[in-house]
PDB file of N, CA and C in Angstrom:
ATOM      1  N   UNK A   1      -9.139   0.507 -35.484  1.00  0.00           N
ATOM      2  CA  UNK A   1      -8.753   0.959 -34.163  1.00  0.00           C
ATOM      3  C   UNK A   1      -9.992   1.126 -33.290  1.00  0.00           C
ATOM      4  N   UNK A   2     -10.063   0.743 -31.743  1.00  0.00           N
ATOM      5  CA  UNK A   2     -11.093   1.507 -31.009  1.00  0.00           C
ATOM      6  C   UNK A   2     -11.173   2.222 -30.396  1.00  0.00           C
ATOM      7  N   UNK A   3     -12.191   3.088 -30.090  1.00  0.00           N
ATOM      8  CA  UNK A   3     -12.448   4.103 -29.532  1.00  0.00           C
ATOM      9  C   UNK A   3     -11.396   3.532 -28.142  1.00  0.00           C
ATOM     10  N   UNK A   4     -10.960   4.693 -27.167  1.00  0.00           N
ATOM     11  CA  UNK A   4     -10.354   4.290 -25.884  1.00  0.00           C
ATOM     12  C   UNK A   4     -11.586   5.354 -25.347  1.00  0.00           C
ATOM     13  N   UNK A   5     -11.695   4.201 -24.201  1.00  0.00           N
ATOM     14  CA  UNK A   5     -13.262   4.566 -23.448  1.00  0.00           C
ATOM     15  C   UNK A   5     -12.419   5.097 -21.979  1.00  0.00           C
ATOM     16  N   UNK A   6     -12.990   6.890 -21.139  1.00  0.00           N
ATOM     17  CA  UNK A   6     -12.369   7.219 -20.734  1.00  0.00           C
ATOM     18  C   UNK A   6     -13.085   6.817 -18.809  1.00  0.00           C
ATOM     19  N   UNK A   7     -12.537   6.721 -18.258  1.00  0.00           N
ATOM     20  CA  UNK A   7     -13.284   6.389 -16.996  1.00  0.00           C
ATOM     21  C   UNK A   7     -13.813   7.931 -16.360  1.00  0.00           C
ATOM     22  N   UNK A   8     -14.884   7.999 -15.641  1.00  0.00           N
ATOM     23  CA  UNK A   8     -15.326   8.820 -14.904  1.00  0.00           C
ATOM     24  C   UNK A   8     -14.261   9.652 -13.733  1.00  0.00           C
ATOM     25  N   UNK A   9     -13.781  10.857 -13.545  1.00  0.00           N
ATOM     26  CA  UNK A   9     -13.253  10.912 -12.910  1.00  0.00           C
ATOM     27  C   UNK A   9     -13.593  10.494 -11.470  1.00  0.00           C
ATOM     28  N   UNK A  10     -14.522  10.416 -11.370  1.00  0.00           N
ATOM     29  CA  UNK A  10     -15.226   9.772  -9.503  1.00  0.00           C
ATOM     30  C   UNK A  10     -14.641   8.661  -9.535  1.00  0.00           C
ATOM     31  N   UNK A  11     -14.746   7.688 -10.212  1.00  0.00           N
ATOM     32  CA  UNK A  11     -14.512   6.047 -10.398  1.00  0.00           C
ATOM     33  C   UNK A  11     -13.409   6.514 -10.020  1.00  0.00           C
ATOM     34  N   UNK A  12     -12.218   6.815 -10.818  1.00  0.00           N
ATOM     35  CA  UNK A  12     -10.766   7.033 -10.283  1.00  0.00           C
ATOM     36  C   UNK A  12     -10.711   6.943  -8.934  1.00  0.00           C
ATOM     37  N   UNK A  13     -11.175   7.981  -8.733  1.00  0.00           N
ATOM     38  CA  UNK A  13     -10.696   8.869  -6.911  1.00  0.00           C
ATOM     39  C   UNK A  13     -11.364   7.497  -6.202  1.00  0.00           C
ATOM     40  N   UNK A  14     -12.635   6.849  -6.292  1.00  0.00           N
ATOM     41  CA  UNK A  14     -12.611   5.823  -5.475  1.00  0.00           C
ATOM     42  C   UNK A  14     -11.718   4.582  -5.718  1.00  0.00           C
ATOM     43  N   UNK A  15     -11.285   4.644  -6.352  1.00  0.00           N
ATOM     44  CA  UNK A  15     -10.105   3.014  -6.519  1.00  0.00           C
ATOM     45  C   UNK A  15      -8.952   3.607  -5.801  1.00  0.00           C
ATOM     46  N   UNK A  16      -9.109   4.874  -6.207  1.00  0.00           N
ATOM     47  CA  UNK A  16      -8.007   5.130  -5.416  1.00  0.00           C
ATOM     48  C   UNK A  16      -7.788   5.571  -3.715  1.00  0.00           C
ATOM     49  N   UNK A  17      -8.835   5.850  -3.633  1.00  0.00           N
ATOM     50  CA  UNK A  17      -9.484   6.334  -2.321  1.00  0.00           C
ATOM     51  C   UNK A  17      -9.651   4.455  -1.455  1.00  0.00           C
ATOM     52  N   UNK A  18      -9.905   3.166  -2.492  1.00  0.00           N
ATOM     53  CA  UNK A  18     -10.595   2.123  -2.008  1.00  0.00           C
ATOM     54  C   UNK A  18      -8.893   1.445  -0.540  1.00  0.00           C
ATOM     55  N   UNK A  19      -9.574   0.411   0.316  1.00  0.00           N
ATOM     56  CA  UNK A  19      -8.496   0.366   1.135  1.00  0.00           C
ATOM     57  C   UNK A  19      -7.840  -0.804   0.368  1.00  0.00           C
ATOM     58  N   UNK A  20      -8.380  -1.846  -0.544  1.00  0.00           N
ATOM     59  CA  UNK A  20      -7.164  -2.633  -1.452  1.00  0.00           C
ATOM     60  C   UNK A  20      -6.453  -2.084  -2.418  1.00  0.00           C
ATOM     61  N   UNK A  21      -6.308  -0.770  -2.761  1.00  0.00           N
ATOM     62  CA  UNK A  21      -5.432  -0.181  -3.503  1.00  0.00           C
ATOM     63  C   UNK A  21      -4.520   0.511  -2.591  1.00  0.00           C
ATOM     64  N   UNK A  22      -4.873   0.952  -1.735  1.00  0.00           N
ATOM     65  CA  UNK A  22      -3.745   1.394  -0.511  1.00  0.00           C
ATOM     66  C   UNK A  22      -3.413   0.271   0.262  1.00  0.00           C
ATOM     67  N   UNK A  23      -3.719  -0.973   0.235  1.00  0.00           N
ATOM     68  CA  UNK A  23      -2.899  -1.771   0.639  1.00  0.00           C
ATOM     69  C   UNK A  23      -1.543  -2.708  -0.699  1.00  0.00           C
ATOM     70  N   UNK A  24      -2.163  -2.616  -1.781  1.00  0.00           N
ATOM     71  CA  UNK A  24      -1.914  -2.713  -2.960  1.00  0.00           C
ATOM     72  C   UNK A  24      -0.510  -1.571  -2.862  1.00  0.00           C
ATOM     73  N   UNK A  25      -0.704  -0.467  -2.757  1.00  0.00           N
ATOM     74  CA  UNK A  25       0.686   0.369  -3.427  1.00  0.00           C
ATOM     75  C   UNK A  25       1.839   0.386  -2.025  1.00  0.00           C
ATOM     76  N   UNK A  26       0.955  -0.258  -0.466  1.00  0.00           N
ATOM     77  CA  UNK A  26       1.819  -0.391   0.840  1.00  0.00           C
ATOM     78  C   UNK A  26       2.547  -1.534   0.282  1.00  0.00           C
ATOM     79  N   UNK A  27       2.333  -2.364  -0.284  1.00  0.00           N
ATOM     80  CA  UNK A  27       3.108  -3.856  -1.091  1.00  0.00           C
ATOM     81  C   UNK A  27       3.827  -3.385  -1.555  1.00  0.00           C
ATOM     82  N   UNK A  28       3.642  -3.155  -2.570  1.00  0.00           N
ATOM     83  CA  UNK A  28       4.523  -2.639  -3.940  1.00  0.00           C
ATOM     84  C   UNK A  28       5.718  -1.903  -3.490  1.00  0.00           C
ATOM     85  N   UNK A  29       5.459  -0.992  -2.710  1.00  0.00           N
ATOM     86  CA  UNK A  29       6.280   0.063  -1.742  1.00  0.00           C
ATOM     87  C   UNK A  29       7.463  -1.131  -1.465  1.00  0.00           C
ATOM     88  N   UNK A  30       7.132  -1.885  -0.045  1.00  0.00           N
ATOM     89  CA  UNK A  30       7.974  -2.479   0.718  1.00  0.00           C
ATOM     90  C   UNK A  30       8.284  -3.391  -0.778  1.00  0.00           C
ATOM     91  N   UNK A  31       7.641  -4.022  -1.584  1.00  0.00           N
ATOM     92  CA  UNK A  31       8.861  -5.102  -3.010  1.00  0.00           C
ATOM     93  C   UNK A  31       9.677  -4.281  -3.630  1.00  0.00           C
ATOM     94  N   UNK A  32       9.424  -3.190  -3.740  1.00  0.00           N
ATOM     95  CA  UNK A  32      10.286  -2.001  -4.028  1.00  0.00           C
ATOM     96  C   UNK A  32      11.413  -1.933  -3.265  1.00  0.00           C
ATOM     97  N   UNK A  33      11.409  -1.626  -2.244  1.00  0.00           N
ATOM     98  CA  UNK A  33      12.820  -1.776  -1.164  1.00  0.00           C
ATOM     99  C   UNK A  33      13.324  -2.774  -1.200  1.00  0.00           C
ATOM    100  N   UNK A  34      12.722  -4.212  -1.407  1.00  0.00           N
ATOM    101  CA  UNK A  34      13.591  -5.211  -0.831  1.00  0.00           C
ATOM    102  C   UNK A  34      14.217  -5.539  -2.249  1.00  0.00           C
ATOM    103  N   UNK A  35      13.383  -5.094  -3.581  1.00  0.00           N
ATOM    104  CA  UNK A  35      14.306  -5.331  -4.646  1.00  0.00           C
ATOM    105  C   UNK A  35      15.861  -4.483  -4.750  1.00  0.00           C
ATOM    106  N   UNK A  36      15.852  -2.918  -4.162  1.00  0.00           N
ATOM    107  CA  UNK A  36      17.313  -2.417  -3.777  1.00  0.00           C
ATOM    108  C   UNK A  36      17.948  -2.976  -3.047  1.00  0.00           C
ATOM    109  N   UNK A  37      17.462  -3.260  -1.631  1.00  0.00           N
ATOM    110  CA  UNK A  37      18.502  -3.961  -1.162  1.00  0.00           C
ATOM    111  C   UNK A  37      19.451  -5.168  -1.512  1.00  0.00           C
ATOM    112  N   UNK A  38      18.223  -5.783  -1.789  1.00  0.00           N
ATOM    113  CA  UNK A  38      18.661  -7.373  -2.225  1.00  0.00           C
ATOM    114  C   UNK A  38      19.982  -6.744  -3.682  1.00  0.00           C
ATOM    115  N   UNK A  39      19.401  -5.996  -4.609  1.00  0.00           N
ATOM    116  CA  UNK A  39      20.245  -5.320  -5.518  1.00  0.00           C
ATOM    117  C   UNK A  39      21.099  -5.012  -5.465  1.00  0.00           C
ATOM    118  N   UNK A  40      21.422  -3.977  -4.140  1.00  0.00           N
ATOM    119  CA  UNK A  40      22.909  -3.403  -3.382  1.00  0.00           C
ATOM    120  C   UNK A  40      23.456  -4.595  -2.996  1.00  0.00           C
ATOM    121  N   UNK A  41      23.163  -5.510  -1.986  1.00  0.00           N
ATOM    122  CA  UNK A  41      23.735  -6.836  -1.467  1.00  0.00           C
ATOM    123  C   UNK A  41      24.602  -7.433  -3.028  1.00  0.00           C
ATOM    124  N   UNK A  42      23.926  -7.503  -3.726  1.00  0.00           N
ATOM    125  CA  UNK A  42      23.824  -8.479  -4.874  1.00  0.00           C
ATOM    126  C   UNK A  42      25.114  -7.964  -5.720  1.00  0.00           C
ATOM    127  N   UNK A  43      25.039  -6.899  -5.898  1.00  0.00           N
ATOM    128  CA  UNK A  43      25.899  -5.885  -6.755  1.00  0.00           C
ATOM    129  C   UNK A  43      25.438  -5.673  -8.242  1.00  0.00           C
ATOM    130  N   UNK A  44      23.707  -6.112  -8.412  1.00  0.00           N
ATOM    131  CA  UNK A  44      23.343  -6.091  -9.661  1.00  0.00           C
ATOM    132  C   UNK A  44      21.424  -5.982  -9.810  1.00  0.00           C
ATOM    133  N   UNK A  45      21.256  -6.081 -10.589  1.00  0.00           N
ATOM    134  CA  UNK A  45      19.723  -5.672 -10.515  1.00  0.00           C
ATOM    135  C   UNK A  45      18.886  -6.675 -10.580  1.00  0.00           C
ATOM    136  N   UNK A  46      18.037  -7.192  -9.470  1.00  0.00           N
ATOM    137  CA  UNK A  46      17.442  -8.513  -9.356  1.00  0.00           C
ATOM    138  C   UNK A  46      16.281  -8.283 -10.301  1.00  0.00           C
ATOM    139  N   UNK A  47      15.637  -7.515 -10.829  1.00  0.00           N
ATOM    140  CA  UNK A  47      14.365  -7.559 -11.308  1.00  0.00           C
ATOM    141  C   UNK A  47      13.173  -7.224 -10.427  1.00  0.00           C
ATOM    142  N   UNK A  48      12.294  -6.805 -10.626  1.00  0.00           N
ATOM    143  CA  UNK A  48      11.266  -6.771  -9.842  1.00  0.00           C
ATOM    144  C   UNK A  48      10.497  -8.429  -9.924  1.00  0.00           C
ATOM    145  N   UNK A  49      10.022  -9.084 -10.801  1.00  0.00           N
ATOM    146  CA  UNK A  49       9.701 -10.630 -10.567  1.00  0.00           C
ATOM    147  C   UNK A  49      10.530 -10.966  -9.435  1.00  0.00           C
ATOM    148  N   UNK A  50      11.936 -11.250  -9.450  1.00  0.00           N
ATOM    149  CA  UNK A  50      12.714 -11.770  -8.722  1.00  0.00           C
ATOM    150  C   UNK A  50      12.563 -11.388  -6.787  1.00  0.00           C
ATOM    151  N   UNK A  51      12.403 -10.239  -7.323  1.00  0.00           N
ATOM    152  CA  UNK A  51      12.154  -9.294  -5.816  1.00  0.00           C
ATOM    153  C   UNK A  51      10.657  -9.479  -5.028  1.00  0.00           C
ATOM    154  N   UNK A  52       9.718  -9.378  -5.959  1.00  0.00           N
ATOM    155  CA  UNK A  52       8.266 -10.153  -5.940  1.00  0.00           C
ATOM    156  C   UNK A  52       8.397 -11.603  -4.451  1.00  0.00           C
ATOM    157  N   UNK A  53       8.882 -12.236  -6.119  1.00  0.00           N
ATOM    158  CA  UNK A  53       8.899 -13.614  -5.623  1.00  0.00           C
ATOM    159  C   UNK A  53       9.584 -14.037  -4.066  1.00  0.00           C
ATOM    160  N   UNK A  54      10.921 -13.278  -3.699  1.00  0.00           N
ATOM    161  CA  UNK A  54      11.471 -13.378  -3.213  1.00  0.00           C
ATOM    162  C   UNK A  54      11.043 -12.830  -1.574  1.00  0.00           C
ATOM    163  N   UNK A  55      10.773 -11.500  -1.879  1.00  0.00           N
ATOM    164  CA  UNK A  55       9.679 -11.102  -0.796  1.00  0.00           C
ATOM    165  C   UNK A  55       8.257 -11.614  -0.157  1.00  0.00           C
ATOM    166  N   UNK A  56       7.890 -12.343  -1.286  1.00  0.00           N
ATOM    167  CA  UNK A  56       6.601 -13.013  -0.662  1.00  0.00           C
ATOM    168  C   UNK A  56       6.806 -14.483  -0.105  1.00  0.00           C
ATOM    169  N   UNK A  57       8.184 -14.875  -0.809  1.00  0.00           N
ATOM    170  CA  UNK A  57       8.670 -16.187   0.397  1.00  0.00           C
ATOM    171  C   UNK A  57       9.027 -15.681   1.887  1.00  0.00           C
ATOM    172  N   UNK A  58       9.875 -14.709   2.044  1.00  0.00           N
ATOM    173  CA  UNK A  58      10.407 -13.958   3.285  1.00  0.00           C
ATOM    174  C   UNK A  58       9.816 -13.202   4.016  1.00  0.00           C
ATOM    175  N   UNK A  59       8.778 -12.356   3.351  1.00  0.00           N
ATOM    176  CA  UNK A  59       8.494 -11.078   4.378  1.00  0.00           C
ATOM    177  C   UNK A  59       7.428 -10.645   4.466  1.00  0.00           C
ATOM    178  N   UNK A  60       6.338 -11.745   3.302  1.00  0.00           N
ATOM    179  CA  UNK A  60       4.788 -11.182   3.065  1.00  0.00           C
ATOM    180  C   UNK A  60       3.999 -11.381   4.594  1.00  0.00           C
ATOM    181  N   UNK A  61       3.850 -12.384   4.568  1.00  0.00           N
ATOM    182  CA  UNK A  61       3.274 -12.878   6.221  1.00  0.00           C
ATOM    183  C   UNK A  61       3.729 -12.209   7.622  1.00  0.00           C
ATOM    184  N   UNK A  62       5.020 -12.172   7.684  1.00  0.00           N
ATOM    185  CA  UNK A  62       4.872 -10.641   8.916  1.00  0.00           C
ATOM    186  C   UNK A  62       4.936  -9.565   8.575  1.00  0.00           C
ATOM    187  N   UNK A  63       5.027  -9.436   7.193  1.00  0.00           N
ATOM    188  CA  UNK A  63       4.427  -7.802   6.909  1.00  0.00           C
ATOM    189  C   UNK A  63       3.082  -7.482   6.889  1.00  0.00           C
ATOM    190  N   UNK A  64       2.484  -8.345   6.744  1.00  0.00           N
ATOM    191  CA  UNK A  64       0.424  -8.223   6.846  1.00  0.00           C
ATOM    192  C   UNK A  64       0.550  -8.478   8.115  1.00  0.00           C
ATOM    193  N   UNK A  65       0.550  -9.494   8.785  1.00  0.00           N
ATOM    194  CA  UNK A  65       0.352  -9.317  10.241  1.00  0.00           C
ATOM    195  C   UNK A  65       0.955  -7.568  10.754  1.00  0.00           C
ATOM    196  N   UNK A  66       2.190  -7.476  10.826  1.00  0.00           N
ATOM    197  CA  UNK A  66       2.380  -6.141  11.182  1.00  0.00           C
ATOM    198  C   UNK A  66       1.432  -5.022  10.855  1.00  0.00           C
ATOM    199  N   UNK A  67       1.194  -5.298   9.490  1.00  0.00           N
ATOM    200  CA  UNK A  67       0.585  -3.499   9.278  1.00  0.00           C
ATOM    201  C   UNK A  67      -0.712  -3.816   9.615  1.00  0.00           C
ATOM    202  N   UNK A  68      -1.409  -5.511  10.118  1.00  0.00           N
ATOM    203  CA  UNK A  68      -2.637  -4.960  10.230  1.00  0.00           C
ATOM    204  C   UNK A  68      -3.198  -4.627  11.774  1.00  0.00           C
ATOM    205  N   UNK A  69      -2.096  -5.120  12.665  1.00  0.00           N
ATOM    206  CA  UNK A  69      -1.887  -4.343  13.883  1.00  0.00           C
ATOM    207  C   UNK A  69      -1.415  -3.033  13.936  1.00  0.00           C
ATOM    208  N   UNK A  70      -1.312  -2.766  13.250  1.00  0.00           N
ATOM    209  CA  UNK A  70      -1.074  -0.870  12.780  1.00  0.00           C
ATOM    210  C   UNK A  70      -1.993  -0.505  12.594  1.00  0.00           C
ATOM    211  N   UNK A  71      -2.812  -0.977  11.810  1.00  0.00           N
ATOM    212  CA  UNK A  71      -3.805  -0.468  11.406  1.00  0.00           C
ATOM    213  C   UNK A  71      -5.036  -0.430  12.300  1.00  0.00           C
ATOM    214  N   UNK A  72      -5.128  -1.506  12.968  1.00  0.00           N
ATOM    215  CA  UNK A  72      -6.321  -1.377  13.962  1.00  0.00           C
ATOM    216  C   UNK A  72      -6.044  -0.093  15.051  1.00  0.00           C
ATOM    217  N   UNK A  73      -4.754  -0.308  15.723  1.00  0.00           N
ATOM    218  CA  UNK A  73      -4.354   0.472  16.718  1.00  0.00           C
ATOM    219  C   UNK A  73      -4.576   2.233  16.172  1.00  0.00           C
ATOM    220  N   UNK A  74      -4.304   2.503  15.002  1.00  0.00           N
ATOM    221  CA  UNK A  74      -4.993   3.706  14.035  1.00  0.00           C
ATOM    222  C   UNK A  74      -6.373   4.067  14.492  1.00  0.00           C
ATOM    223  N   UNK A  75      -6.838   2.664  13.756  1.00  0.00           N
ATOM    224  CA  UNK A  75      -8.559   2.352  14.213  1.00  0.00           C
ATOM    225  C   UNK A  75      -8.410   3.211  15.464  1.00  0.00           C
ATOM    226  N   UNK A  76      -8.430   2.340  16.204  1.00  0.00           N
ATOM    227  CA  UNK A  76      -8.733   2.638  17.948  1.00  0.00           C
ATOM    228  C   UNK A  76      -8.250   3.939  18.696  1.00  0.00           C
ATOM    229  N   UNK A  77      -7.053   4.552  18.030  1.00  0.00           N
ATOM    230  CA  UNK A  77      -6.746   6.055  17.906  1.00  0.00           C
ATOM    231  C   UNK A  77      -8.076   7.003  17.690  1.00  0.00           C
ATOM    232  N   UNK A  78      -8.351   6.513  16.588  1.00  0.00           N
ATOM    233  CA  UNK A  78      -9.091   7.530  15.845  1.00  0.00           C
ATOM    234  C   UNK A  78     -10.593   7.306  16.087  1.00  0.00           C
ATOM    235  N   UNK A  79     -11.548   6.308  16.773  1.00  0.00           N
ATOM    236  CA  UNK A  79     -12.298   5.695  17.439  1.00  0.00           C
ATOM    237  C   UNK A  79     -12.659   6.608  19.338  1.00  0.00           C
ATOM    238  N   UNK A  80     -11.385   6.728  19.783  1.00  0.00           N
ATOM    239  CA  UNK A  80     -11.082   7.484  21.064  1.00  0.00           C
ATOM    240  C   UNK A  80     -11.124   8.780  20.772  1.00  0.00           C
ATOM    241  N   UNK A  81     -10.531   9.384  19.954  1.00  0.00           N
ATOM    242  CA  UNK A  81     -10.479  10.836  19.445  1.00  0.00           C
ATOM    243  C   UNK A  81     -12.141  11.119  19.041  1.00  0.00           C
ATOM    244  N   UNK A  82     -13.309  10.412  18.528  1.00  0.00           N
ATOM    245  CA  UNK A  82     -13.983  10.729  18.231  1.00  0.00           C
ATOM    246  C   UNK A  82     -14.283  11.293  16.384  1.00  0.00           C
ATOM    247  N   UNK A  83     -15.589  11.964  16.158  1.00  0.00           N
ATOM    248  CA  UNK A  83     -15.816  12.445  14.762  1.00  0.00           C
ATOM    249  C   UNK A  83     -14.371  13.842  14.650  1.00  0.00           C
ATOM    250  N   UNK A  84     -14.414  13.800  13.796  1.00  0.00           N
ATOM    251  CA  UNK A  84     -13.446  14.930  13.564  1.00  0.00           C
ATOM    252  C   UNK A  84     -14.190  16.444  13.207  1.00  0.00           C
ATOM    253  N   UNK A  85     -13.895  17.264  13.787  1.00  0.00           N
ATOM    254  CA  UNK A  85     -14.726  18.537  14.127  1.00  0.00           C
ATOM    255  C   UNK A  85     -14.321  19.459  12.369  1.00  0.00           C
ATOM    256  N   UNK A  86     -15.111  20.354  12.187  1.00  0.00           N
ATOM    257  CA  UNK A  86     -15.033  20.744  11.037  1.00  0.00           C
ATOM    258  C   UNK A  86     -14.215  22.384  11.742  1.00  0.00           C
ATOM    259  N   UNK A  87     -13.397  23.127  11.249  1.00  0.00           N
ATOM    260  CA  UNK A  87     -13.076  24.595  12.212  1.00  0.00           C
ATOM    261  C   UNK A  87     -13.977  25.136  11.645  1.00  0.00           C
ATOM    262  N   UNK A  88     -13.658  25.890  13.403  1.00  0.00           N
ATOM    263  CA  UNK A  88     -14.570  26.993  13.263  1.00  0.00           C
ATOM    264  C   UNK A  88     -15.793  26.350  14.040  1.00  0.00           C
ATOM    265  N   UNK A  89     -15.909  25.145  14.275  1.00  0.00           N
ATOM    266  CA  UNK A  89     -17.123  24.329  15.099  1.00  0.00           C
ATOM    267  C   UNK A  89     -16.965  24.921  16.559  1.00  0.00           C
ATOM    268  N   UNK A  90     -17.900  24.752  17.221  1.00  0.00           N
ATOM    269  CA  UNK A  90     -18.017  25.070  18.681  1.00  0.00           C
ATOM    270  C   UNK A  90     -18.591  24.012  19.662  1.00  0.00           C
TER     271      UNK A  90
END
């Protein structure tokens, strides 16, 4: 058997903290929904492969375009607003 080698807790928090893992679980999210729906429509359980596949023929390409005009407009929110003040600052 081998040892199981344990990761650093820092390493964690940055993969998880990184922006392709939060775009990574924003995916997963929306293949998630479209596998229920498609499921409810269906009257049976498509699989997640099926739902995968199916979503990235239909809905991958204006779903990245969409969220990444979301995302800039965030940007540019938060760009106008400035650094974010710590309380208690003056």
């Amino acid at each position: 058997m081998t040892p199981t080698v344990k990761e650093p807790e820092a390493s964690r928090d940055f993969v998880k903290q990184s922006s392709l893992y939060q775009e990574f679980l924003a995916e997963r999210e929306e293949i998630l929904k479209h596998k229920w729906i498609e499921s409810e429509r269906l009257g049976y359980d498509i699989g997640f492969e099926r739902a995968l596949l199916d979503w990235i023929r239909k809905h991958r390409e204006s779903w990245r375009s969409a969220r990444r005009s979301q995302l800039q407009v965030q940007q540019q929110v938060a760009q106008q607003q400035g650094p974010a003040r710590s309380p208690g600052a003056r």
